[in-house]
N, C-alpha and C. Protein backbone atom coordinates (compact mmCIF):
# COMPACT_ATOMS: atom_id res chain seq x y z
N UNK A 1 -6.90 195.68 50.81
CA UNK A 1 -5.78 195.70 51.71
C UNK A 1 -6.08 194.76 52.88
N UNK A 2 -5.39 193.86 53.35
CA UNK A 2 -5.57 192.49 54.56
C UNK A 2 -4.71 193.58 55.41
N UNK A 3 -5.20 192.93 56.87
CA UNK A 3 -4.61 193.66 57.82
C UNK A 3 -4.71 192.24 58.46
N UNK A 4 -3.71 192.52 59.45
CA UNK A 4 -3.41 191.41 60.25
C UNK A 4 -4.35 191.88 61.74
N UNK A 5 -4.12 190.92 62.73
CA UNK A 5 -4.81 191.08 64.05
C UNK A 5 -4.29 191.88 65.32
N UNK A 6 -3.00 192.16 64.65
CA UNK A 6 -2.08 193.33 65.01
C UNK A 6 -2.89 194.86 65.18
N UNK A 7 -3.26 195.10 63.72
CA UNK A 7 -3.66 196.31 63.55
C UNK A 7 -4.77 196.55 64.42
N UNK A 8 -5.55 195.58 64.58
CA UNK A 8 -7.25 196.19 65.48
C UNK A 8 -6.60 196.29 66.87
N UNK A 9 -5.22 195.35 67.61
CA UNK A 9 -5.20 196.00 68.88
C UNK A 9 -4.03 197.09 69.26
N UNK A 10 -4.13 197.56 68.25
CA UNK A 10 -3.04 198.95 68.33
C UNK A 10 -4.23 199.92 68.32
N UNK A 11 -5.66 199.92 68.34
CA UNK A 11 -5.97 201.03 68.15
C UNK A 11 -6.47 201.75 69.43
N UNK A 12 -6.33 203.01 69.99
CA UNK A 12 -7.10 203.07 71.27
C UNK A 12 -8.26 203.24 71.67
N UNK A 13 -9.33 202.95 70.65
CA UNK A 13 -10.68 202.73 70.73
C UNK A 13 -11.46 201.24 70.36
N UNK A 14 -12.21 201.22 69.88
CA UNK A 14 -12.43 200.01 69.20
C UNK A 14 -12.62 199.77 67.20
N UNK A 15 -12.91 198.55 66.98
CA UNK A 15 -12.90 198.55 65.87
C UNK A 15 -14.15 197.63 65.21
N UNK A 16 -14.70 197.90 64.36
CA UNK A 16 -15.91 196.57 63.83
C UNK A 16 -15.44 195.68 62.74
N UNK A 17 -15.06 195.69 61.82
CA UNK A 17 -13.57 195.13 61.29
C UNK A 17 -12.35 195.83 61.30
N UNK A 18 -11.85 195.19 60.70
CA UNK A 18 -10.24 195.91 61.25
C UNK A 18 -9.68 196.65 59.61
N UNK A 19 -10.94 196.83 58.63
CA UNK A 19 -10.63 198.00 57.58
C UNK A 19 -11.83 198.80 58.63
N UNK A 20 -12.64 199.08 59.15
CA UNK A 20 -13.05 200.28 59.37
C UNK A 20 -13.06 200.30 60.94
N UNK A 21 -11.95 201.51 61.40
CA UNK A 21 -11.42 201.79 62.33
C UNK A 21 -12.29 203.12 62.81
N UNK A 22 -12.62 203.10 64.38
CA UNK A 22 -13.22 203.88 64.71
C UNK A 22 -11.84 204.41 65.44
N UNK A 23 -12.11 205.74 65.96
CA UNK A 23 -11.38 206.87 66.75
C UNK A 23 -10.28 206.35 66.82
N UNK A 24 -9.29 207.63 67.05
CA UNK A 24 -7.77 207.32 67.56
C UNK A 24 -7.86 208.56 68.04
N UNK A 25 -8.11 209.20 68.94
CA UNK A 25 -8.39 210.54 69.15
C UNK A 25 -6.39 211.36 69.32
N UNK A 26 -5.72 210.61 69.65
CA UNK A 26 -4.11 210.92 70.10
C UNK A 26 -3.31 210.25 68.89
N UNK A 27 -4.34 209.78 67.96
CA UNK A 27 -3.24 209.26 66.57
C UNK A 27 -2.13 208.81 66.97
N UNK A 28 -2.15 207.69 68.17
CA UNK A 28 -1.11 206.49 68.71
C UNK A 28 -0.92 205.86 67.22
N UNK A 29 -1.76 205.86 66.46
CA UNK A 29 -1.71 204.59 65.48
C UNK A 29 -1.10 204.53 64.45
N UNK A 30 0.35 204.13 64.54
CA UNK A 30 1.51 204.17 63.21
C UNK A 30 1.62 202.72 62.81
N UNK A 31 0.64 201.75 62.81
CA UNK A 31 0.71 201.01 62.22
C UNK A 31 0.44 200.84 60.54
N UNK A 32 -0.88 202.16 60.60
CA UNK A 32 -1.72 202.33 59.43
C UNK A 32 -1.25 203.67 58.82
N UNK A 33 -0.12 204.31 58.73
CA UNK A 33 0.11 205.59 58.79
C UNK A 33 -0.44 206.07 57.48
N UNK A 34 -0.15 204.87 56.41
CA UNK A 34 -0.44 204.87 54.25
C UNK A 34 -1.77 205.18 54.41
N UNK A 35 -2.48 204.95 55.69
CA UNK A 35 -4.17 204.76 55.26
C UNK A 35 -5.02 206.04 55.60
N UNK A 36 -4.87 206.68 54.21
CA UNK A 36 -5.33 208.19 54.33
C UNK A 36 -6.83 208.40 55.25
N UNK A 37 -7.83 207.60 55.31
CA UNK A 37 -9.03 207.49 55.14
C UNK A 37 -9.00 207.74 57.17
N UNK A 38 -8.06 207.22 57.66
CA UNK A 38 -8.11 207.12 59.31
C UNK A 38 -7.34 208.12 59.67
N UNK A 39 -6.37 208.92 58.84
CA UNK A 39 -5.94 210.60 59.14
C UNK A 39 -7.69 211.32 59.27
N UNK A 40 -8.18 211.27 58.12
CA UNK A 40 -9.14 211.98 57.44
C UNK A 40 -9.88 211.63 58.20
N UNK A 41 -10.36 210.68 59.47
CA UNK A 41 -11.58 210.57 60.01
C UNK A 41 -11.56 212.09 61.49
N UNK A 42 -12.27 212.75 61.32
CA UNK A 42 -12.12 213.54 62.26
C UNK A 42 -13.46 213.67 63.90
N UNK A 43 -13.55 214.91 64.38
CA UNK A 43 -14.75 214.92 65.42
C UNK A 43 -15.34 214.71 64.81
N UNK A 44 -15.91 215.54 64.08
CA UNK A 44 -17.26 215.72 63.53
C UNK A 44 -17.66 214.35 62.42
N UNK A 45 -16.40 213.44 61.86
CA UNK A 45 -17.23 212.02 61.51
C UNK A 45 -17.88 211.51 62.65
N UNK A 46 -16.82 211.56 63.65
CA UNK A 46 -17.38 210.77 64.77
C UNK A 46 -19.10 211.00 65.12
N UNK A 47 -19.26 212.20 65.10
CA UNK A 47 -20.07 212.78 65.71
C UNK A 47 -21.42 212.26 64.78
N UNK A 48 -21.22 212.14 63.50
CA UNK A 48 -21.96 211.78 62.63
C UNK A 48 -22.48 210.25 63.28
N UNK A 49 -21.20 209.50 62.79
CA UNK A 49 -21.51 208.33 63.15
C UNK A 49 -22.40 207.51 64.36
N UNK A 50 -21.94 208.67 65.51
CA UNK A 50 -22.24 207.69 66.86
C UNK A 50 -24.27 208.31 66.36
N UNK A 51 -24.13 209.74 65.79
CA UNK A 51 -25.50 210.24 65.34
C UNK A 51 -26.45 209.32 64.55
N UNK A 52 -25.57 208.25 63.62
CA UNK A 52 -25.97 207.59 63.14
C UNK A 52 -26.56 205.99 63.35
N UNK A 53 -26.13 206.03 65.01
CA UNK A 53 -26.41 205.10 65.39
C UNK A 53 -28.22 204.89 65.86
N UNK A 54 -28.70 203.51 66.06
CA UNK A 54 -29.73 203.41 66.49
C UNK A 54 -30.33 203.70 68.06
N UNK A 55 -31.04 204.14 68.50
CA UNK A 55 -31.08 203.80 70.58
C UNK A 55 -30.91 202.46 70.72
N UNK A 56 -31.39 201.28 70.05
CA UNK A 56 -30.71 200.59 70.40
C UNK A 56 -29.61 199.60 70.70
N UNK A 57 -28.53 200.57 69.59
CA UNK A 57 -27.40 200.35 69.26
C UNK A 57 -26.49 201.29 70.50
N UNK A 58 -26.87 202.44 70.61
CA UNK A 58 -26.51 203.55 71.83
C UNK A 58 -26.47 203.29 72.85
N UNK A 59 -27.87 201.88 73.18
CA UNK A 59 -27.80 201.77 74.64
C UNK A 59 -26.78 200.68 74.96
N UNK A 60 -26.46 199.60 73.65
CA UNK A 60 -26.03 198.63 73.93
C UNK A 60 -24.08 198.92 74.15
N UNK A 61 -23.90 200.47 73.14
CA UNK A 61 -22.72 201.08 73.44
C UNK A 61 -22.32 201.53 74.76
N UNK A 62 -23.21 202.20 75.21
CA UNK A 62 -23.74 202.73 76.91
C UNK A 62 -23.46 201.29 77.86
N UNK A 63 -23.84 200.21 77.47
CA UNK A 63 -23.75 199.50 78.32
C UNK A 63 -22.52 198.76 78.71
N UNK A 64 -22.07 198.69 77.47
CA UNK A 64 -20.30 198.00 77.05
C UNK A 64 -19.54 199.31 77.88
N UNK A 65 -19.68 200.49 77.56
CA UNK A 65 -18.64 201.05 78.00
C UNK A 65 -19.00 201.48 79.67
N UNK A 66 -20.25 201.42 80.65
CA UNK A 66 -20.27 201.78 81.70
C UNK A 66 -20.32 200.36 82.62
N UNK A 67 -20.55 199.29 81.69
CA UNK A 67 -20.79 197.79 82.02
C UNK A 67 -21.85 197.57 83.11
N UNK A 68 -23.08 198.60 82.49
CA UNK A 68 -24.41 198.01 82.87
C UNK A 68 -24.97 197.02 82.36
N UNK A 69 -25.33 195.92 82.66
CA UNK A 69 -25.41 194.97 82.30
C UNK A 69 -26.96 194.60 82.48
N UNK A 70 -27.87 193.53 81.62
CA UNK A 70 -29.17 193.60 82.14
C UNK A 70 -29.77 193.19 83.67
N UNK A 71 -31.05 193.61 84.24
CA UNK A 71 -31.27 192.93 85.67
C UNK A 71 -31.20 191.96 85.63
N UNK A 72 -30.59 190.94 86.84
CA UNK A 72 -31.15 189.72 87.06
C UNK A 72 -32.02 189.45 87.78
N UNK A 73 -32.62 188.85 87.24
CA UNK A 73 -34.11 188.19 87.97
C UNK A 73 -33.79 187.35 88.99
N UNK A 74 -34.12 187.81 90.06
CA UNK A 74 -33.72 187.02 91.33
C UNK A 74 -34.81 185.82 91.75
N UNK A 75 -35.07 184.69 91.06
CA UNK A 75 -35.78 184.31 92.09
C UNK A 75 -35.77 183.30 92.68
N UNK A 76 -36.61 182.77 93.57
CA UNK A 76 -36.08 182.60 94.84
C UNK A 76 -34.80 180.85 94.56
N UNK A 77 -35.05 180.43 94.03
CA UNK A 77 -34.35 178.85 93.63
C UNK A 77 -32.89 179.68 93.10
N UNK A 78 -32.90 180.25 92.32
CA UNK A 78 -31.32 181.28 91.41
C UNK A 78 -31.05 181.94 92.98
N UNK A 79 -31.53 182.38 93.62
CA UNK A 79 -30.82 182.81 94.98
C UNK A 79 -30.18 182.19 95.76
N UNK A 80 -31.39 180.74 95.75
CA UNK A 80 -31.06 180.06 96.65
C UNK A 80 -29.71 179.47 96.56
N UNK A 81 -29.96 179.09 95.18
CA UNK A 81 -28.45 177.72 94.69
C UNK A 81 -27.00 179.12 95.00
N UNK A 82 -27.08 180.59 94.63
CA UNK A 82 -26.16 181.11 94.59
C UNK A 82 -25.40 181.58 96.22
N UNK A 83 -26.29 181.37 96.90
CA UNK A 83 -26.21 181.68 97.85
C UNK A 83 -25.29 180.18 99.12
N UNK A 84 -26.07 178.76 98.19
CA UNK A 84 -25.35 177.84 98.37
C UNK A 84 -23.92 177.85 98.26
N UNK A 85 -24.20 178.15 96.60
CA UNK A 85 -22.61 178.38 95.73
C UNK A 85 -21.24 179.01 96.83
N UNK A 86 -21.91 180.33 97.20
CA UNK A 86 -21.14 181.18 98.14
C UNK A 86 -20.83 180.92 99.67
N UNK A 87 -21.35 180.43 100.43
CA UNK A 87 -21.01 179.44 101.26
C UNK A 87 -19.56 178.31 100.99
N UNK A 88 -19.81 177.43 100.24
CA UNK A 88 -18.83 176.67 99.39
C UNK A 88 -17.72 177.74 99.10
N UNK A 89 -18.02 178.42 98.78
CA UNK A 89 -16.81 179.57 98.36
C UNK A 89 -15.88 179.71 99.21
N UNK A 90 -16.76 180.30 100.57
CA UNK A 90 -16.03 180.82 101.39
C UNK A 90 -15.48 179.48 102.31
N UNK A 91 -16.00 178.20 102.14
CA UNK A 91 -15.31 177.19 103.16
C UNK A 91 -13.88 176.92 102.09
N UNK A 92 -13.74 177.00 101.04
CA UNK A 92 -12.54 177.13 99.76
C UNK A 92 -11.73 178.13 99.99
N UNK A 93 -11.86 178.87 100.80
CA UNK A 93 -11.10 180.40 100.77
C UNK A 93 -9.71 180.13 101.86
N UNK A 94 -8.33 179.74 101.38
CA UNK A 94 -7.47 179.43 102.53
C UNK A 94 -7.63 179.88 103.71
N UNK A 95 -7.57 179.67 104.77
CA UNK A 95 -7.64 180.17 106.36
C UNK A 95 -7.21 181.53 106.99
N UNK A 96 -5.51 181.38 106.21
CA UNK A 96 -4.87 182.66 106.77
C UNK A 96 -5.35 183.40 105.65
N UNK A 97 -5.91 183.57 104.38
CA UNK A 97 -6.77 184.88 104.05
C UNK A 97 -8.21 184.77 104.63
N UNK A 98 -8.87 184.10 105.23
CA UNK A 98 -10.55 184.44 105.87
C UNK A 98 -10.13 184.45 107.46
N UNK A 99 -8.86 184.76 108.27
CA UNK A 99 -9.00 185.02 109.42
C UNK A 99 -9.75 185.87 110.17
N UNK A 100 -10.03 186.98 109.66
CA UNK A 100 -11.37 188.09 110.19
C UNK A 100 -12.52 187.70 109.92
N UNK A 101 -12.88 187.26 108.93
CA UNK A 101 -14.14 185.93 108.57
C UNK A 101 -14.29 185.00 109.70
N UNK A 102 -13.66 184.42 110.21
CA UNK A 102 -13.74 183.60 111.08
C UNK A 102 -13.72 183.93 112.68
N UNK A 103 -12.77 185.11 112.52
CA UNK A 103 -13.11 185.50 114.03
C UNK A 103 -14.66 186.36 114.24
N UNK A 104 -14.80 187.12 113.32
CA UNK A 104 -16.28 187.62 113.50
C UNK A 104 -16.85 186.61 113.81
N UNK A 105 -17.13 185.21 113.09
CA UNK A 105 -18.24 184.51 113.18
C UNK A 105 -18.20 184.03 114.22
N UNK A 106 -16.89 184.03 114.69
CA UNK A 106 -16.42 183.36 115.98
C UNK A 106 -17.37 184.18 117.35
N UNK A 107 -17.20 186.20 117.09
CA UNK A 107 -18.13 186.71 118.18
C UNK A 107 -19.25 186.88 117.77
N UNK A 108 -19.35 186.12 116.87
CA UNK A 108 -21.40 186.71 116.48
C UNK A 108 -21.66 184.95 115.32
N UNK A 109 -21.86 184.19 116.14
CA UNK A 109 -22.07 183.19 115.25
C UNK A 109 -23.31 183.13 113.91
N UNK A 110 -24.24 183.97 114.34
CA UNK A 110 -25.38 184.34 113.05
C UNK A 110 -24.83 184.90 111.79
N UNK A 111 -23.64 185.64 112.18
CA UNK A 111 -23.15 185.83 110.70
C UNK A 111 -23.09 184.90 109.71
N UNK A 112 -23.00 183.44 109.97
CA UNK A 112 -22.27 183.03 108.74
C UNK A 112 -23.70 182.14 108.43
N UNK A 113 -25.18 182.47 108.83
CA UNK A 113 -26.21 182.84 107.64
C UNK A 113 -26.99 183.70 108.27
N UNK A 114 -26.49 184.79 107.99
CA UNK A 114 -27.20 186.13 108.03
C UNK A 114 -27.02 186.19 106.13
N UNK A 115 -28.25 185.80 106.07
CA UNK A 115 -28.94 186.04 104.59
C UNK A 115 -28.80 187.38 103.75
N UNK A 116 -28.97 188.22 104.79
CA UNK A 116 -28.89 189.80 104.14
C UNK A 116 -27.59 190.36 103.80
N UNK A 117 -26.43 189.40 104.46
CA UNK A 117 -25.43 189.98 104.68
C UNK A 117 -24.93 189.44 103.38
N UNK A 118 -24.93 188.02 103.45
CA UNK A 118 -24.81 187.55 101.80
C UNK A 118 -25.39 187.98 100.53
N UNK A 119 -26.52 187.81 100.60
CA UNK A 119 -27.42 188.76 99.24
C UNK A 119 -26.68 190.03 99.23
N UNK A 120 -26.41 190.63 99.91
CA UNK A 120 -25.97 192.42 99.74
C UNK A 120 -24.45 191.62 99.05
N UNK A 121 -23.55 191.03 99.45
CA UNK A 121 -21.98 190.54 98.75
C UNK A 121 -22.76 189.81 97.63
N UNK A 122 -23.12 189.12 97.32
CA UNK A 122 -23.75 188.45 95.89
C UNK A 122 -24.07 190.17 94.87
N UNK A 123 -24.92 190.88 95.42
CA UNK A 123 -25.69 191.43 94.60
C UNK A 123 -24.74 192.58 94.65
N UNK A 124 -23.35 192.64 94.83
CA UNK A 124 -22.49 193.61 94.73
C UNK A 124 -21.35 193.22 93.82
N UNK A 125 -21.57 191.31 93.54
CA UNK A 125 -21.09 190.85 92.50
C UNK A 125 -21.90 190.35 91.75
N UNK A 126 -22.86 190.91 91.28
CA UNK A 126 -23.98 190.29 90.15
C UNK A 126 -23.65 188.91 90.28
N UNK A 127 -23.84 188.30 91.52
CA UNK A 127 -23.97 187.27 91.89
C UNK A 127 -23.34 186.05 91.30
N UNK A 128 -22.00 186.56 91.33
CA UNK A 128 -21.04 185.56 91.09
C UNK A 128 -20.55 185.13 92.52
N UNK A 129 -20.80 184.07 92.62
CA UNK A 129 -20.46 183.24 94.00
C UNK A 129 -19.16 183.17 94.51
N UNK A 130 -17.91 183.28 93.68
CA UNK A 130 -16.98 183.28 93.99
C UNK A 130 -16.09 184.84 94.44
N UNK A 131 -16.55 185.35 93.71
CA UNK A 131 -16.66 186.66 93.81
C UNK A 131 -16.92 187.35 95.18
N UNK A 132 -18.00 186.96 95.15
CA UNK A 132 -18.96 186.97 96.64
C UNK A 132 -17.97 187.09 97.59
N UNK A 133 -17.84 185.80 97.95
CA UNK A 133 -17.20 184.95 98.68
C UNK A 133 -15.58 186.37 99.32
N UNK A 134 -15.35 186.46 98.18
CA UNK A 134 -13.86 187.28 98.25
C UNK A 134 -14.48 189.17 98.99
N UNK A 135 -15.26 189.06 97.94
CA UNK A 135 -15.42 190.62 99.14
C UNK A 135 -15.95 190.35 100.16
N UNK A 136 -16.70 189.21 100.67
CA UNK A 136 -17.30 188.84 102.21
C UNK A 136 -15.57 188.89 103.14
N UNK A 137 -14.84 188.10 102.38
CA UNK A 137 -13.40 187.89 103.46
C UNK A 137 -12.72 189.80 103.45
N UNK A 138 -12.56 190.26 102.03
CA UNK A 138 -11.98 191.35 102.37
C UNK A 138 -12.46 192.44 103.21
N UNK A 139 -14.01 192.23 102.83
CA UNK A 139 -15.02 193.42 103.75
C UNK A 139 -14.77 193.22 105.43
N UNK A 140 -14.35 192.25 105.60
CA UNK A 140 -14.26 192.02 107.29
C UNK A 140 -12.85 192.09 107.67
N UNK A 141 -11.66 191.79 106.36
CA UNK A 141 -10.51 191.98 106.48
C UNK A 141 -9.93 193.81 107.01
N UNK A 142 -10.77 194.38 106.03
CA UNK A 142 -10.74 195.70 106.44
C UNK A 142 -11.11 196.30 107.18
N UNK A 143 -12.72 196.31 107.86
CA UNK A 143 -13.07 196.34 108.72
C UNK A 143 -12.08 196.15 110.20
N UNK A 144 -11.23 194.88 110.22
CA UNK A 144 -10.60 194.66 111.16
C UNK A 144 -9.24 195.54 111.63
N UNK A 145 -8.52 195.25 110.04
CA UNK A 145 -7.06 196.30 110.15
C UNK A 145 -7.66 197.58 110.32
N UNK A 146 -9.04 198.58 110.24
CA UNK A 146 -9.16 199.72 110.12
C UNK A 146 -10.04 199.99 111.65
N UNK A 147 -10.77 198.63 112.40
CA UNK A 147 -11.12 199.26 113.84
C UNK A 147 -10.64 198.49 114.69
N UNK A 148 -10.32 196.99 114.23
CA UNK A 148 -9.91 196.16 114.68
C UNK A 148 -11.33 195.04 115.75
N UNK A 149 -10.88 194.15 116.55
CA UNK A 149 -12.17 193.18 116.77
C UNK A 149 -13.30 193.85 117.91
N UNK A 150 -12.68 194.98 118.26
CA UNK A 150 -13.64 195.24 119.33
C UNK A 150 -14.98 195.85 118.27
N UNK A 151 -14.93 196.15 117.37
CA UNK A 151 -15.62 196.78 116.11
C UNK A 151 -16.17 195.75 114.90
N UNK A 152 -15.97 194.64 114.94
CA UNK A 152 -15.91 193.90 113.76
C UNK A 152 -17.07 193.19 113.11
N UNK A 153 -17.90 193.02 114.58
CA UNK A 153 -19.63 192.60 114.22
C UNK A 153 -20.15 193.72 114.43
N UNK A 154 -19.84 195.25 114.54
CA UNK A 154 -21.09 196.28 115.22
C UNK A 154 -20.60 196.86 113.35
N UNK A 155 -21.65 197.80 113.53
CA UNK A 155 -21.62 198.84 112.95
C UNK A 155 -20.78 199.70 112.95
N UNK A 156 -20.44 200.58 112.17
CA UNK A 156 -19.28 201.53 112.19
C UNK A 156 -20.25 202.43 112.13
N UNK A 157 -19.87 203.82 113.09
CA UNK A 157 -20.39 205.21 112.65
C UNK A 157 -19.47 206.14 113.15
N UNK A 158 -19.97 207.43 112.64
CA UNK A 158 -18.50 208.05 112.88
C UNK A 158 -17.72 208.58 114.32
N UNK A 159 -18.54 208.18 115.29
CA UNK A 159 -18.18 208.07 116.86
C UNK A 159 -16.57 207.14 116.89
N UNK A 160 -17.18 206.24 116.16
CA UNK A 160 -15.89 205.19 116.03
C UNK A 160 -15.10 204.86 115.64
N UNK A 161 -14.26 206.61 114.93
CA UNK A 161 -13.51 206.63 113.92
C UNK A 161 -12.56 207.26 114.42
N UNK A 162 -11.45 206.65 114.95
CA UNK A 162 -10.41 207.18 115.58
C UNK A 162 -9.18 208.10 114.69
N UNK A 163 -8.27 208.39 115.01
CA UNK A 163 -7.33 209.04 114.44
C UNK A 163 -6.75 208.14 114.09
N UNK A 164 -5.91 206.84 115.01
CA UNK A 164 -5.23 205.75 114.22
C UNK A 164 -5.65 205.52 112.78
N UNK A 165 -7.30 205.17 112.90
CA UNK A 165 -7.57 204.99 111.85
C UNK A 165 -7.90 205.76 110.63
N UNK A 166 -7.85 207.14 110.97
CA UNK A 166 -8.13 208.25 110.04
C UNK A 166 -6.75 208.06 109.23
N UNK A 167 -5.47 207.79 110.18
CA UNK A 167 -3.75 207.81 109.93
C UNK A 167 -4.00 207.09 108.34
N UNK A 168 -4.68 205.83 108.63
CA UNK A 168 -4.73 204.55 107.78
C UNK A 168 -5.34 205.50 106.59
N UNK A 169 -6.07 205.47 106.60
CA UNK A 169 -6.99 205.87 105.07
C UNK A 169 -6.36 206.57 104.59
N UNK A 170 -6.23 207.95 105.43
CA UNK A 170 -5.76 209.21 104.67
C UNK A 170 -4.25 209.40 104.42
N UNK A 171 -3.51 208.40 105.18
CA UNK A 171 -2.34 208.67 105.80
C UNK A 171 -2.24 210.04 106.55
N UNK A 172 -0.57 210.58 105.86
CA UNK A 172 -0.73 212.00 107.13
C UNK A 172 -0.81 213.12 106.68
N UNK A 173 -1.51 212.87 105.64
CA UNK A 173 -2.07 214.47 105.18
C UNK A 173 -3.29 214.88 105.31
N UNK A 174 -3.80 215.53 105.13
CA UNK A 174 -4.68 216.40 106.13
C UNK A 174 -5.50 215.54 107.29
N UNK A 175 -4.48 215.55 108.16
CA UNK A 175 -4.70 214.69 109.36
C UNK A 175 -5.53 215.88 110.41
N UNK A 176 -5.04 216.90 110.81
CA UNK A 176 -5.78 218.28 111.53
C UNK A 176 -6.46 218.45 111.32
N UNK A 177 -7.27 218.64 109.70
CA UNK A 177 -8.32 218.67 108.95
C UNK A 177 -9.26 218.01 109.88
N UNK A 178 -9.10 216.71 109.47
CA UNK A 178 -10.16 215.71 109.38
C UNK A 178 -10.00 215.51 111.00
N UNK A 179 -9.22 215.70 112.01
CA UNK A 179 -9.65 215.96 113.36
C UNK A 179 -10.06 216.89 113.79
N UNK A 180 -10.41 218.33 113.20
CA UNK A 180 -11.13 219.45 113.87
C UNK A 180 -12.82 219.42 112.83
N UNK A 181 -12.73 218.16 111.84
CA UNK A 181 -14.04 218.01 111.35
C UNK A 181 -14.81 217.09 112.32
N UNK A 182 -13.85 216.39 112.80
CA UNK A 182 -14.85 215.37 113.79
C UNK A 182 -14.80 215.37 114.98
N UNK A 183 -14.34 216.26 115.47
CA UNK A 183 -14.35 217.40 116.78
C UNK A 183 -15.09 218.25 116.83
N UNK A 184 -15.55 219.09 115.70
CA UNK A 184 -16.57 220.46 115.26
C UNK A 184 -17.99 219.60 115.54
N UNK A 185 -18.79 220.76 116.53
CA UNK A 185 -20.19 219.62 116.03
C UNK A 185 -21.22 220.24 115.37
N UNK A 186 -21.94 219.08 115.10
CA UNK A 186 -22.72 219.10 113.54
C UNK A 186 -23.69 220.83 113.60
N UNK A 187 -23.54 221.18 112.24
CA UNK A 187 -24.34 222.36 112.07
C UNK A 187 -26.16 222.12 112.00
N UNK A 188 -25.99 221.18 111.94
CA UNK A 188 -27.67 220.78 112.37
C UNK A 188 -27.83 219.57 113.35
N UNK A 189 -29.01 219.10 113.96
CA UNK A 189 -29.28 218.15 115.02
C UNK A 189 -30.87 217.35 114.37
């Protein structure tokens, strides 16, 4: 029986060819309805099967589906160039989206090579430079709409967490809540 390329993306799991179909756990799949063999696959094949797998077939399943991916070896030249890369990024990044980017650097000029600050955005995009680049602008974008510039090079802690800004996150539900939590003081010191 030929199946077309249809059939493997109708299914809601995956497939290793497209005659042997793994799970449909909600039997979405009326493409194949004639094909007794994918009624008939039940838990307990499953259960067999994934049983039947190798560890290092398990881990490589584990990894596809949680998208752990292997370490990268950081060293120091692969840092360096990525770290170049990301720089470049961010001078590429239109203006009116890196405006909080720019005004930070504007009150704290070390930001824009503060090394640590980059490695931590690289290594939060497995060091895709461009990538980078985009959560460096949004991380300060937010930062700004949520304390605004008097806040934007310090640290945030929770002294500095106003109600405006509680409004923002949570909007206006359990707004009382979360002001008699940060009004209450701490049960330990």
């Amino acid at each position: 029986m030929m199946h077309s390329t249809n059939d493997t993306a109708n299914n809601s799991c995956f497939s290793i060819p497209a005659i042997h179909k793994f799970c449909d756990p909600w039997n979405r799949n009326t493409s194949d309805s004639q094909d007794s063999s994918l009624e008939a696959y039940t838990d307990a094949d499953l259960a067999a099967d994934l049983n039947a797998l190798t560890f290092a077939e398990r881990q490589a399943m584990e990894a596809d589906i949680h998208r752990v991916n292997d370490v990268i070896e950081e060293t120091p030249e692969f840092v360096d160039a990525q770290l170049a890369k990301m720089k470049e990024a961010l001078e590429k990044i239109y203006i009116r989206h890196r405006q909080a980017w720019d005004r930070a650097i504007f009150l704290r000029p070390s930001l824009a090579g503060d090394r640590g600050l980059h490695l931590m955005m690289l290594r939060a995009r497995r060091f895709q430079p461009n990538d980078a680049a985009v959560l460096m602008v949004a991380y300060f974008q937010a930062k700004r709409d949520l304390f605004g510039d008097d806040l934007l090079i310090h640290r945030i802690t929770w002294n500095d967490v106003r109600t405006t800004s509680l409004w923002f996150v949570v909007g206006s539900r359990h707004l009382d809540c979360l002001q008699d939590i940060l009004t209450t003081p701490p049960l330990y010191s």
